[in-house]
Protein backbone atom coordinates (compact mmCIF):
# COMPACT_ATOMS: atom_id res chain seq x y z
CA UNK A 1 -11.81 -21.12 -28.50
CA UNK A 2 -11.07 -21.79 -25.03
CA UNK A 3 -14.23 -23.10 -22.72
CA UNK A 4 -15.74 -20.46 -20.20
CA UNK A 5 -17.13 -20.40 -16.98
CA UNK A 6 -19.02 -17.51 -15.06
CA UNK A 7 -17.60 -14.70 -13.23
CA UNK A 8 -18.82 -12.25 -10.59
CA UNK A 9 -16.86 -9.67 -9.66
CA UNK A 10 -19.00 -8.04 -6.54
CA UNK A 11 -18.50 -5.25 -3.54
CA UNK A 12 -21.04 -4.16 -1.04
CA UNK A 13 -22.21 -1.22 -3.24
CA UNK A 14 -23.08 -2.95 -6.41
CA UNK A 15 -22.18 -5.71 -9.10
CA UNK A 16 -18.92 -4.42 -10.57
CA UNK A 17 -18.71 -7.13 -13.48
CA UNK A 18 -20.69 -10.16 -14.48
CA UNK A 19 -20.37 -12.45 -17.53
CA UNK A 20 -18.49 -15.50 -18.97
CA UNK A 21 -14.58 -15.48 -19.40
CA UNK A 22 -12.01 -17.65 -19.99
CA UNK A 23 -9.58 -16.10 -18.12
CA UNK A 24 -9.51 -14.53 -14.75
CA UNK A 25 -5.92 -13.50 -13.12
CA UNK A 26 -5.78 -12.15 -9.97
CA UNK A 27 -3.59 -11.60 -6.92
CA UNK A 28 -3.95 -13.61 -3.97
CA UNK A 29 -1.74 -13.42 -0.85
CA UNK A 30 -0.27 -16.31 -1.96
CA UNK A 31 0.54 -14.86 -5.01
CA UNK A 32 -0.76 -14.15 -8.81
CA UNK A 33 -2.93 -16.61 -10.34
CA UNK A 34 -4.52 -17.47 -13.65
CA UNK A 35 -7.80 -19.27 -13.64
CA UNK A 36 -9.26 -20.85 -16.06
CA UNK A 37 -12.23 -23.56 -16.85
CA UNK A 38 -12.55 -26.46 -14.80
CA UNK A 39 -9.51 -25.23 -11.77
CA UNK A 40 -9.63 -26.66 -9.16
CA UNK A 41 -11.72 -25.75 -6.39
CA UNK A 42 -10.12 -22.73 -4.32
CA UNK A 43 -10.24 -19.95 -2.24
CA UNK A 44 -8.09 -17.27 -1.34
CA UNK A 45 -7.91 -13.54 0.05
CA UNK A 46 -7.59 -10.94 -3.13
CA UNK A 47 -4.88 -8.35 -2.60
CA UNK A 48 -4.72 -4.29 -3.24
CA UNK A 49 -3.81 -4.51 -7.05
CA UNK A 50 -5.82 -5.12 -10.83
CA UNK A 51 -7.58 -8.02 -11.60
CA UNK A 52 -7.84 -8.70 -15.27
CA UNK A 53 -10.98 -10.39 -16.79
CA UNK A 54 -10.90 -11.80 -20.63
CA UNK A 55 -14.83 -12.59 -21.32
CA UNK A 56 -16.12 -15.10 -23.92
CA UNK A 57 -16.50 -12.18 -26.36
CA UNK A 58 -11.99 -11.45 -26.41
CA UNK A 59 -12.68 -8.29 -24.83
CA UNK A 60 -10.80 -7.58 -21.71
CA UNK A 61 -11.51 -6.01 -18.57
CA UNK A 62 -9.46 -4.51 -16.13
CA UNK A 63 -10.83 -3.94 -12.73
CA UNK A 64 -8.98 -2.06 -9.54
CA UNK A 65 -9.59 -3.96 -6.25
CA UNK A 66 -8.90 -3.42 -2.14
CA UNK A 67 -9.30 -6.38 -0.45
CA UNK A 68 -11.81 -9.47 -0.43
CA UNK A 69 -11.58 -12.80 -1.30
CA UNK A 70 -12.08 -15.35 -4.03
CA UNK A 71 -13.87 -18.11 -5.30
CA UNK A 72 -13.57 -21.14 -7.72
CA UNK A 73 -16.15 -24.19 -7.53
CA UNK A 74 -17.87 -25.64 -10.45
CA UNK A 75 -16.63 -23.19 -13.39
CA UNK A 76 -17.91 -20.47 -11.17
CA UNK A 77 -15.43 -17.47 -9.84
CA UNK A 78 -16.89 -15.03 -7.66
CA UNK A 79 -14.70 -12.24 -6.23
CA UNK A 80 -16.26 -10.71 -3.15
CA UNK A 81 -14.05 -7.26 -2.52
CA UNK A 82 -14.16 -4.31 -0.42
CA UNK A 83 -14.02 -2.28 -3.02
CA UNK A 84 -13.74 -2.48 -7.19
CA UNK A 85 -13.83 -0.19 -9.94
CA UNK A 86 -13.72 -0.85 -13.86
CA UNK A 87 -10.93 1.03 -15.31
CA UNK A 88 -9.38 1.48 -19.35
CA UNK A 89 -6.45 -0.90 -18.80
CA UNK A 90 -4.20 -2.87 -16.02
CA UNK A 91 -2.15 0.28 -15.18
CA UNK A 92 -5.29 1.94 -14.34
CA UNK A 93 -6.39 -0.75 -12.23
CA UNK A 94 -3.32 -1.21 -10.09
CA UNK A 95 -3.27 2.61 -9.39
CA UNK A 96 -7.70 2.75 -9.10
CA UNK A 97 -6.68 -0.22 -6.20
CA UNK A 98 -3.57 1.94 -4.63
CA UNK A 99 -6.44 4.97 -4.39
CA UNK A 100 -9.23 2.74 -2.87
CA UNK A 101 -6.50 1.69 -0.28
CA UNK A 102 -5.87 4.68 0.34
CA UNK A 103 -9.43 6.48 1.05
CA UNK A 104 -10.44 3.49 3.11
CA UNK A 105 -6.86 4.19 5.42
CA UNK A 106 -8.17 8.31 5.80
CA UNK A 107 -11.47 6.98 6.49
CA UNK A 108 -10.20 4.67 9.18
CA UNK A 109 -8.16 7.93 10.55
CA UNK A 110 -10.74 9.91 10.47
CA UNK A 111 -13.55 7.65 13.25
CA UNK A 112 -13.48 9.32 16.70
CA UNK A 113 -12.71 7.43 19.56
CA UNK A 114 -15.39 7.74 22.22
């Protein structure tokens, strides 16, 4: 069994996901990464797309996110986003993240200019 390390997947509404993994990939704009225990320290600003989490437990978790940034210091990943939602699988996620992009663009549109 692989060693874990705590993850906090958060957005300004709520807590999306909390728990040990041993696994987090994400998307960075430098690219996909795969983070594990004891990487390096690091941080980096999250992309539109899924972000998979594989907790202590085997069970994976698939989460859609717009925007943000991560973290990784002391076995400790914390994903601050703009916005996140759990979905069933990584399909879901990337198109949950294309629909959050989305919104927040016709929300954007949609402010008046005085």
């Amino acid at each position: 069994m692989a060693k874990s390390f705590q993850v906090d997947v958060v957005s300004p509404e709520a807590i999306v996901w909390s728990g040990e993994a041993e696994l987090v990939v994400a998307r960075t704009s430098d690219g996909e990464l795969g983070i594990m225990a004891d990487h390096e320290p690091m941080m980096g600003a999250l992309t539109t797309g899924a972000v998979s989490v594989q907790a202590e437990s085997g069970e994976r978790t698939s989460i859609g996110v717009h925007g943000g940034f991560i973290q990784v210091l002391n076995n400790q990943v914390t994903l601050i986003t703009d916005r996140a939602e759990i979905t069933e699988d990584h399909e879901a996620a990337q198109q949950v993240a294309k629909s959050l992009a989305d919104e927040q663009v016709e929300a954007s549109e949609d402010v008046v200019e005085p």
